[in-house]
C-alpha atoms as a PDB file:
ATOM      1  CA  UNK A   1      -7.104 -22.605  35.858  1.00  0.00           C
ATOM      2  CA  UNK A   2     -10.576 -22.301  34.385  1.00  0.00           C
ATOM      3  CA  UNK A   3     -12.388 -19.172  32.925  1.00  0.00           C
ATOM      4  CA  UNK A   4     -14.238 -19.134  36.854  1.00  0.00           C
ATOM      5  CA  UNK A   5     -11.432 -18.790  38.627  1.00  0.00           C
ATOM      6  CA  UNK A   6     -10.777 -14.696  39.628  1.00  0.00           C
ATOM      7  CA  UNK A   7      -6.843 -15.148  38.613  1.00  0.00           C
ATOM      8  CA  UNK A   8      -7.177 -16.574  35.398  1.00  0.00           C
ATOM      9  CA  UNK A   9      -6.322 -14.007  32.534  1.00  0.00           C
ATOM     10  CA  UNK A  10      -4.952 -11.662  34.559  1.00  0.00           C
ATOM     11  CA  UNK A  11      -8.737 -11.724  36.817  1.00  0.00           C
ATOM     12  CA  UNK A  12     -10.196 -11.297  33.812  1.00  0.00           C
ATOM     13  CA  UNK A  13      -8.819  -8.370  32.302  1.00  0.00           C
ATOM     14  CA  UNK A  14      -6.295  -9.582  29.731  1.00  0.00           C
ATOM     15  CA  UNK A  15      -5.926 -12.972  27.348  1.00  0.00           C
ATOM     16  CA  UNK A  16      -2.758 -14.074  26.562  1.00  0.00           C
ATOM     17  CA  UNK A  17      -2.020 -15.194  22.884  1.00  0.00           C
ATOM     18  CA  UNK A  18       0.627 -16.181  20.964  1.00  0.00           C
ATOM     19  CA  UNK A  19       1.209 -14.667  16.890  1.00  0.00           C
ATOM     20  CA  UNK A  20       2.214 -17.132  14.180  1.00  0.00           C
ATOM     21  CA  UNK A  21       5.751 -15.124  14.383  1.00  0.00           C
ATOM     22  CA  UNK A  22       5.757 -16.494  18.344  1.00  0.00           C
ATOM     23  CA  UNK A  23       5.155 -13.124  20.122  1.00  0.00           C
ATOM     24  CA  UNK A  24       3.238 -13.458  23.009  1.00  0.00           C
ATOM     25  CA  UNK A  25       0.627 -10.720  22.925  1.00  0.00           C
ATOM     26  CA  UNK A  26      -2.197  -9.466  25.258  1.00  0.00           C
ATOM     27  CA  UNK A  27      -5.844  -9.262  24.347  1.00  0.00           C
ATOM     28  CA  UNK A  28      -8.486  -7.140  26.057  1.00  0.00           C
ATOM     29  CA  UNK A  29     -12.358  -7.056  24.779  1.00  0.00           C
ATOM     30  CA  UNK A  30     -15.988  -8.518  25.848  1.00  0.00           C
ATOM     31  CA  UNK A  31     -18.321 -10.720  25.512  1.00  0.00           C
ATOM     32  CA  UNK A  32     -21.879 -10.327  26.149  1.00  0.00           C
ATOM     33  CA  UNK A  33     -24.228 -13.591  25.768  1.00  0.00           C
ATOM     34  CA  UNK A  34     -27.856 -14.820  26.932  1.00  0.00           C
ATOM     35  CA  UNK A  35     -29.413 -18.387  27.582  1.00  0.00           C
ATOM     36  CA  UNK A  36     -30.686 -19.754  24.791  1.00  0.00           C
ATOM     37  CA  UNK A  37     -34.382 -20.664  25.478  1.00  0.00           C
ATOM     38  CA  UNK A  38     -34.730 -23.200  22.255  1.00  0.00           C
ATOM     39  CA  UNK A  39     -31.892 -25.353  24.123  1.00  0.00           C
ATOM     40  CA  UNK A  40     -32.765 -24.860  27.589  1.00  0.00           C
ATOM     41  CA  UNK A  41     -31.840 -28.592  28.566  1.00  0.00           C
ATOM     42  CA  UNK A  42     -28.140 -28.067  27.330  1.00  0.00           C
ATOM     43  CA  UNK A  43     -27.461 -24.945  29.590  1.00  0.00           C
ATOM     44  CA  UNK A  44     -29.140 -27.146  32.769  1.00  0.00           C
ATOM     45  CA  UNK A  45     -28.596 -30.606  32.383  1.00  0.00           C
ATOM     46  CA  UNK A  46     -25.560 -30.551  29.172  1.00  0.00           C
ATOM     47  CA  UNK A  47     -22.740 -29.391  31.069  1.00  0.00           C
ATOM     48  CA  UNK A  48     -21.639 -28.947  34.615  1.00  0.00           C
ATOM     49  CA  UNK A  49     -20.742 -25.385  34.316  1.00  0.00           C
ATOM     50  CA  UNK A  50     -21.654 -23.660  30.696  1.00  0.00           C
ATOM     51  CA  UNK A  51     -20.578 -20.610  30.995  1.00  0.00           C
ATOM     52  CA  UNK A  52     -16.971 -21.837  31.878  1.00  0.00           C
ATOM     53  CA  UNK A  53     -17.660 -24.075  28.808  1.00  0.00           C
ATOM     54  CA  UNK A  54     -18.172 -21.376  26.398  1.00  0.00           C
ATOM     55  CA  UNK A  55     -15.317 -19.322  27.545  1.00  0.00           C
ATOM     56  CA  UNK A  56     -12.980 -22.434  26.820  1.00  0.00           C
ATOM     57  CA  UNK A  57     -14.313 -22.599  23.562  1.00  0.00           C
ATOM     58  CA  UNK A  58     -14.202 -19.089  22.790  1.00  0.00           C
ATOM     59  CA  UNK A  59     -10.645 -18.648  23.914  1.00  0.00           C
ATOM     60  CA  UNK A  60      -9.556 -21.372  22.351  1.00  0.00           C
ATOM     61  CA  UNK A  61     -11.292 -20.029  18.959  1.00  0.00           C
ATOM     62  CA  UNK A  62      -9.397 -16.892  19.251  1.00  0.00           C
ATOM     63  CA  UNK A  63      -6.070 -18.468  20.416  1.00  0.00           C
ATOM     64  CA  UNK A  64      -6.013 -20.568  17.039  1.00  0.00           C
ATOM     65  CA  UNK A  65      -7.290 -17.360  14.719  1.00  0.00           C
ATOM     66  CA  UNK A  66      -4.100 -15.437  16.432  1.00  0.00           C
ATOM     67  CA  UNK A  67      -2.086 -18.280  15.752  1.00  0.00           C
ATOM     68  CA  UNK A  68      -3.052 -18.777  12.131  1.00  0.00           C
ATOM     69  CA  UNK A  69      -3.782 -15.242  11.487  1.00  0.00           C
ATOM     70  CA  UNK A  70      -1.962 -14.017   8.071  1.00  0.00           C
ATOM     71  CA  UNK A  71      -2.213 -10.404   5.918  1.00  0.00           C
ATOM     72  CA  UNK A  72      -5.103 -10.426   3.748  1.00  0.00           C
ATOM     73  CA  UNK A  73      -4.112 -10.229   0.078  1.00  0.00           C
ATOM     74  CA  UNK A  74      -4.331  -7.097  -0.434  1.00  0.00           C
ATOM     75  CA  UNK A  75      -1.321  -6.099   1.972  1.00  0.00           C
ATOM     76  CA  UNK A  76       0.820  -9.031   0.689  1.00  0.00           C
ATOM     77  CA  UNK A  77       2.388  -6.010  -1.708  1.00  0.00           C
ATOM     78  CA  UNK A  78       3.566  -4.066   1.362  1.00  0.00           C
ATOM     79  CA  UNK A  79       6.683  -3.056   1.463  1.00  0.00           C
ATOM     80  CA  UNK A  80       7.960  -5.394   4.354  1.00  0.00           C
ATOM     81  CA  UNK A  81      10.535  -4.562   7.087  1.00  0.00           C
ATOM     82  CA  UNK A  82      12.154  -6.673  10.224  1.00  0.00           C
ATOM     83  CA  UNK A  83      13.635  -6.134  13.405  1.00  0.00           C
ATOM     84  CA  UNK A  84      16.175  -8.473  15.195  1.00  0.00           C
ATOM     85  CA  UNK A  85      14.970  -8.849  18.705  1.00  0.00           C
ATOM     86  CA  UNK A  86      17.375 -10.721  21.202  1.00  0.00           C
ATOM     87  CA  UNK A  87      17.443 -12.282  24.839  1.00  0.00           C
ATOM     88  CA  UNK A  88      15.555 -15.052  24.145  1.00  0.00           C
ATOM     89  CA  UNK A  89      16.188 -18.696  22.815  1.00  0.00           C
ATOM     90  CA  UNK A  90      17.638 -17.761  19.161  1.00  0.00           C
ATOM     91  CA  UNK A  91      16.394 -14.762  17.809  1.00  0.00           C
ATOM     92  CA  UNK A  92      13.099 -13.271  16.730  1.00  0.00           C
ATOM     93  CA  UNK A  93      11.874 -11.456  13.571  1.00  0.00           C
ATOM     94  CA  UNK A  94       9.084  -8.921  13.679  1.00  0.00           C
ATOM     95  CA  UNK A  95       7.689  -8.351  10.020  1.00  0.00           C
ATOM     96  CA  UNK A  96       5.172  -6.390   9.108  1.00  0.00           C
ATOM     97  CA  UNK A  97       2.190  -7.868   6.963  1.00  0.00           C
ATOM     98  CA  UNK A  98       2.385 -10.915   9.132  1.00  0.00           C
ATOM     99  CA  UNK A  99       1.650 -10.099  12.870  1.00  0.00           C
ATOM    100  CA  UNK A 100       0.810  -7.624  15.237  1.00  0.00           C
ATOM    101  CA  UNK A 101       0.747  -4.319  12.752  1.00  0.00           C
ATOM    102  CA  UNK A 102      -1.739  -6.289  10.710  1.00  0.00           C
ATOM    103  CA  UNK A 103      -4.029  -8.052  13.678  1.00  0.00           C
ATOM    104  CA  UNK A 104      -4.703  -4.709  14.854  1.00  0.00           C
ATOM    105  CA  UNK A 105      -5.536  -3.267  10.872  1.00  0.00           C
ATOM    106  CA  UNK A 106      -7.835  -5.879  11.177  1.00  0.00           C
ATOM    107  CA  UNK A 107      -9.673  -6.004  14.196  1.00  0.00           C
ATOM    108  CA  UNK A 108     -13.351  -6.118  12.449  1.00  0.00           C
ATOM    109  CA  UNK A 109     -12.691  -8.924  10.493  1.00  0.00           C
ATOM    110  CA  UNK A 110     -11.291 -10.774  13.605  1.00  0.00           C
ATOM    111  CA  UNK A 111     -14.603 -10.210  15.633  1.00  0.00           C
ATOM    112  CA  UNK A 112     -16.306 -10.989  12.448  1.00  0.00           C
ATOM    113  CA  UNK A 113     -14.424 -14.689  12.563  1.00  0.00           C
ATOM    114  CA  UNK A 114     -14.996 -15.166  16.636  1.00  0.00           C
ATOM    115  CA  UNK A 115     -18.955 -14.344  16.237  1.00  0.00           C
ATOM    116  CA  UNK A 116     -19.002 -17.010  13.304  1.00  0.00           C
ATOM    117  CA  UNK A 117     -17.204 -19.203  14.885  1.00  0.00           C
ATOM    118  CA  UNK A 118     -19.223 -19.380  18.228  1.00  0.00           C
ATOM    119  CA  UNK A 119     -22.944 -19.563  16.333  1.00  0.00           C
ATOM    120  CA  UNK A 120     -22.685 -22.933  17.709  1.00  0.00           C
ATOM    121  CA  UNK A 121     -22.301 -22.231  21.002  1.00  0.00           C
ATOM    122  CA  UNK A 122     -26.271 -22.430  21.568  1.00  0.00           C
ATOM    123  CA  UNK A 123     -26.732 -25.874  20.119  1.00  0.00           C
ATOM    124  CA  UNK A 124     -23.827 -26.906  22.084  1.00  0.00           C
ATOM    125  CA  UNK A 125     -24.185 -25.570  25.475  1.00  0.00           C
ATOM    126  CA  UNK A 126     -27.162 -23.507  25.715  1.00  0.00           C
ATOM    127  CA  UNK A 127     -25.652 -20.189  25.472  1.00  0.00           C
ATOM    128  CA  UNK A 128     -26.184 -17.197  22.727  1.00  0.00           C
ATOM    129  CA  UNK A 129     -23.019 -14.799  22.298  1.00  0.00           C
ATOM    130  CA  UNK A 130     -24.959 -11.617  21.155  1.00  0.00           C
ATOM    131  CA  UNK A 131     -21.373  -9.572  20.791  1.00  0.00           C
ATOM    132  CA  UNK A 132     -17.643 -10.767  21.255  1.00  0.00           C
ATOM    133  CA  UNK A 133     -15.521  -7.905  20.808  1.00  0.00           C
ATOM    134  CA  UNK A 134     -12.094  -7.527  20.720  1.00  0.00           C
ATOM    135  CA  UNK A 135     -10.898  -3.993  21.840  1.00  0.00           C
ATOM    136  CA  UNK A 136      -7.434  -4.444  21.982  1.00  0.00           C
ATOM    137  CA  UNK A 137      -4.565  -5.731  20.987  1.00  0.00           C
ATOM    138  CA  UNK A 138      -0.891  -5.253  23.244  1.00  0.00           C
ATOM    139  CA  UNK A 139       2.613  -7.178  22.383  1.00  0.00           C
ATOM    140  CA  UNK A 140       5.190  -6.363  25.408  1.00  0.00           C
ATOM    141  CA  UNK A 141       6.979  -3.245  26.028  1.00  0.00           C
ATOM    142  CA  UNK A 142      10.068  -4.418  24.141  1.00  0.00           C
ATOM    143  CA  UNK A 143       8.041  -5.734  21.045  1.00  0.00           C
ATOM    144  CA  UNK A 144       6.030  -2.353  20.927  1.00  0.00           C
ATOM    145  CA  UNK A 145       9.125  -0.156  20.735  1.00  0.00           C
ATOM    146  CA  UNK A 146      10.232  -2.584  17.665  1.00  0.00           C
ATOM    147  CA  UNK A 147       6.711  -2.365  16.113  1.00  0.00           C
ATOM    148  CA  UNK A 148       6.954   1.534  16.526  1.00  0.00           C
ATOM    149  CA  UNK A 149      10.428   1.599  14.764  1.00  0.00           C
ATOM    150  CA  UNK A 150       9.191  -0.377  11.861  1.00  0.00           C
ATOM    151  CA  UNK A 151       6.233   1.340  11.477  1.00  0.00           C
ATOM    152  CA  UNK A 152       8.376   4.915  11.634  1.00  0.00           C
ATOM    153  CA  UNK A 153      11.184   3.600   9.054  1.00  0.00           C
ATOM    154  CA  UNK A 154       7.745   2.286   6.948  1.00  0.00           C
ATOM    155  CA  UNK A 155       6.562   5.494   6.424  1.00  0.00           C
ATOM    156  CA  UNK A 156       9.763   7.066   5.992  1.00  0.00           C
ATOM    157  CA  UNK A 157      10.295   4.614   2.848  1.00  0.00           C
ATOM    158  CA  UNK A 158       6.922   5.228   1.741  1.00  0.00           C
ATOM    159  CA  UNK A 159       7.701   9.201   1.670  1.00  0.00           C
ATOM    160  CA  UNK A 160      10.774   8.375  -0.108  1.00  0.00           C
ATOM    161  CA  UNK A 161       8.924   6.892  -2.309  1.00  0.00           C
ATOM    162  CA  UNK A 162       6.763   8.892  -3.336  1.00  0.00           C
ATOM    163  CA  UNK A 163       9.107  12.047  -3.417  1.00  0.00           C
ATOM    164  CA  UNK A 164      11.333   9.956  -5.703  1.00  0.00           C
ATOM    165  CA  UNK A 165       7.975   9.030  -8.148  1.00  0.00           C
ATOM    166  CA  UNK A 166       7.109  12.951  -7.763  1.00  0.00           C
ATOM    167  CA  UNK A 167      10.063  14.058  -8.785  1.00  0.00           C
ATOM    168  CA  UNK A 168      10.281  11.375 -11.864  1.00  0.00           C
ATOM    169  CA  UNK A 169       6.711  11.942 -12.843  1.00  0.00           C
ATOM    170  CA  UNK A 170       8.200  15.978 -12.916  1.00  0.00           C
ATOM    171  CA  UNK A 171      11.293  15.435 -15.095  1.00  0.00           C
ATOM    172  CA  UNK A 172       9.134  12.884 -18.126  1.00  0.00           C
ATOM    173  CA  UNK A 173       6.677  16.221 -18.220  1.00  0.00           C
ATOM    174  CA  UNK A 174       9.700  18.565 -18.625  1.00  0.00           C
ATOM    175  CA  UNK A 175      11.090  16.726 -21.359  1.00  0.00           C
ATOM    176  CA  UNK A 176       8.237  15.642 -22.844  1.00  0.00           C
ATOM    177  CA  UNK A 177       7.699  19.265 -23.265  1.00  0.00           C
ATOM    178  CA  UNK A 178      11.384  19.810 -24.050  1.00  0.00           C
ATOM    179  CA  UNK A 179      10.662  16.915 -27.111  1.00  0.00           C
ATOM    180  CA  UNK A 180       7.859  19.625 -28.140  1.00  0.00           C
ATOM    181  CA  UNK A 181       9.511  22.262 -28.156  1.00  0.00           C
ATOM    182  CA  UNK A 182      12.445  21.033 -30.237  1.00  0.00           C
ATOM    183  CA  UNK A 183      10.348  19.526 -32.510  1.00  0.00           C
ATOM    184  CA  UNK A 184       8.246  22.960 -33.033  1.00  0.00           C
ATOM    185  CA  UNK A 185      11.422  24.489 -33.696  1.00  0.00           C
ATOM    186  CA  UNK A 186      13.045  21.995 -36.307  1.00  0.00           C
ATOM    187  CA  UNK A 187       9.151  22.661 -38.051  1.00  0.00           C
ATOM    188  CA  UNK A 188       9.536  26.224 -38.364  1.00  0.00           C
ATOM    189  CA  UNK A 189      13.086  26.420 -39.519  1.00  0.00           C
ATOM    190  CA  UNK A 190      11.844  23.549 -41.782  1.00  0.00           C
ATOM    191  CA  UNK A 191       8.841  25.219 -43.321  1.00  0.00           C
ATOM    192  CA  UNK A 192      10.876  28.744 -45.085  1.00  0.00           C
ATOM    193  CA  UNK A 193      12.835  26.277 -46.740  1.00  0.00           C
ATOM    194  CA  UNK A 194       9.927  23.766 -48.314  1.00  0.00           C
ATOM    195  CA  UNK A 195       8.304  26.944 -49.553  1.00  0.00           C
ATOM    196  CA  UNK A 196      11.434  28.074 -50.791  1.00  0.00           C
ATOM    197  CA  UNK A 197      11.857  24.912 -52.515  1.00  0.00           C
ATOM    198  CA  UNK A 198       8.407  24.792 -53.790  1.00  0.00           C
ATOM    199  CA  UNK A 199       8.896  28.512 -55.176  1.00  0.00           C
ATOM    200  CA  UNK A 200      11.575  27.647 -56.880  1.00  0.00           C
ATOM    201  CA  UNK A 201       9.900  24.682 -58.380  1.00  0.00           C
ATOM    202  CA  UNK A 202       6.890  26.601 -60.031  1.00  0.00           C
ATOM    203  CA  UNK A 203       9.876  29.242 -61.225  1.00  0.00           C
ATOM    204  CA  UNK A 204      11.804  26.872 -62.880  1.00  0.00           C
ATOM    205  CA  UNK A 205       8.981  25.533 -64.462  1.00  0.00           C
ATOM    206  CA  UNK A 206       7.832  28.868 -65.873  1.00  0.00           C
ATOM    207  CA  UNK A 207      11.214  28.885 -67.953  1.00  0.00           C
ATOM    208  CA  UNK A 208      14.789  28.893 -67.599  1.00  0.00           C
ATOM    209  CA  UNK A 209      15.068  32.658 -67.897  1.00  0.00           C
ATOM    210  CA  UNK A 210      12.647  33.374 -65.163  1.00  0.00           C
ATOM    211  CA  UNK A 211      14.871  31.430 -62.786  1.00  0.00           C
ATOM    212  CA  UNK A 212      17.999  33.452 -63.637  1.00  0.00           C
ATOM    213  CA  UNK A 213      15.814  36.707 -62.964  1.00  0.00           C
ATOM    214  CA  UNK A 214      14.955  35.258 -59.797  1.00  0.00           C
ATOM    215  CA  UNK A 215      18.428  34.759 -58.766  1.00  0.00           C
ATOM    216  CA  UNK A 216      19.742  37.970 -59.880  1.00  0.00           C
ATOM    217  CA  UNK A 217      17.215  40.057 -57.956  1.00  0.00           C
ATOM    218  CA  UNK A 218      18.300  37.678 -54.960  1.00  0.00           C
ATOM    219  CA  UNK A 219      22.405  38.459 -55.770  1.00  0.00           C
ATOM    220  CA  UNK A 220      21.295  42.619 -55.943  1.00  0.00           C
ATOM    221  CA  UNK A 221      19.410  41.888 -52.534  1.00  0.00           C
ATOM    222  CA  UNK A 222      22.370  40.822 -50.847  1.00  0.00           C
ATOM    223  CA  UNK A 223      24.853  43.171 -52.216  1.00  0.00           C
ATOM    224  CA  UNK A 224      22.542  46.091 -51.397  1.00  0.00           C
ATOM    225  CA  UNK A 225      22.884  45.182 -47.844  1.00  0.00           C
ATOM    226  CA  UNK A 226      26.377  43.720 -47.878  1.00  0.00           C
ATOM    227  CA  UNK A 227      29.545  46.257 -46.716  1.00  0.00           C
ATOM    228  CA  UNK A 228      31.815  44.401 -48.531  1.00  0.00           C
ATOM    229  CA  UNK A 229      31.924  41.889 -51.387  1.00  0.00           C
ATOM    230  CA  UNK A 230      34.567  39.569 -52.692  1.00  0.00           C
ATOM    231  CA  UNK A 231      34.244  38.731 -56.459  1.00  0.00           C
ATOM    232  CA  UNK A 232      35.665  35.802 -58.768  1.00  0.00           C
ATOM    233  CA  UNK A 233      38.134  37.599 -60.952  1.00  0.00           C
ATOM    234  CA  UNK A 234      37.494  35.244 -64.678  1.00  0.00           C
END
């Protein structure tokens, strides 16, 4: 059936495709294009029918970028989920970062391929492309419930995620405060007893006597404030 033909691609309004994980998926877009005057001879005289020509080409273009299509590298870190999809030969997997999820992420670069691809349309057959754009991309009804699933349990792992890094980044904080604190703590009760030390350093330095002075006037201190005391009979 030939691009010319009113029934092919569903009269024109949708081109079939197949992913490199073998879904069959339906494309919708446009293409606009002009004769190209430098290469008038290959649009009348080239080929029987150029338009039909360039459509081939095109769609063949497109069919082998589906085909071929992979996540850029960037996405190859995604967290990655499947879906078991039965009633046909074997089974199928749907996995995100390879197919559908990620053609349609990418539709700009994909038009960006087709129109570099088909520069050579003029010098082959006559014909400019001045815009191929692909609007749309569609897997079946069964496939898009699947896609929708992964993509919901995605995001649900992704909130997860980030709850469960929320709540970790929380708890370091609170005991890296907690550390602080101690530590501020174990310093103060540490300081009254270096100075204490260092007094009686510079005491026992000024003479024997002056200690024992010191330590009597500490003994009167706490019996002053002492209700009872219990003494060494010699």
């Amino acid at each position: 059936m030939t691009p010319e033909d009113p029934r092919a691609n569903a009269g024109g309004t949708l081109l079939e495709a197949v992913t490199k994980d073998q879904l069959n998926t339906g494309l919708t877009g446009q293409i606009r294009y002009r004769v190209a005057e430098s290469n008038l001879y290959a649009y009348l005289f080239g080929v029987k029918r150029p338009f039909a020509h360039v459509m081939g080409y095109f769609v063949s273009v497109l069919r082998e970028r589906i085909a071929s299509f992979e996540a850029p590298k960037a996405l190859e870190g995604a967290v990655e989920a499947s879906v078991q999809v039965s009633g046909a030969p074997g089974e199928m997997s749907i996995v995100t970062g390879v197919s559908i999820n990620d053609l349609r992420k990418n539709l700009r670069d994909l038009n960006d391929h087709m129109e570099h691809e088909c520069l050579s349309s003029a010098a082959r057959y006559g014909i400019i492309l001045d815009a191929s754009l692909i609007t749309g991309i569609d897997p079946p009804p069964d496939v898009e419930s699947a896609l929708a699933a992964i993509n919901t349990a995605h995001n649900q792992v992704s909130s997860d995620i980030s709850l469960a890094q929320a709540s970790a980044d929380q708890k370091i904080v609170q005991s890296k405060k907690a550390v602080e604190i101690e530590t501020l703590n174990a310093q103060a009760e540490v300081e009254p007893l270096l100075a204490l030390a260092e007094q009686l350093r510079v005491l026992h330095q000024s003479g024997p006597e002056v200690l024992k002075t010191y330590l009597r006037n500490v003994r009167l201190k706490l019996f002053a404030s002492a209700q009872n005391v219990v003494r060494e009979v010699k």
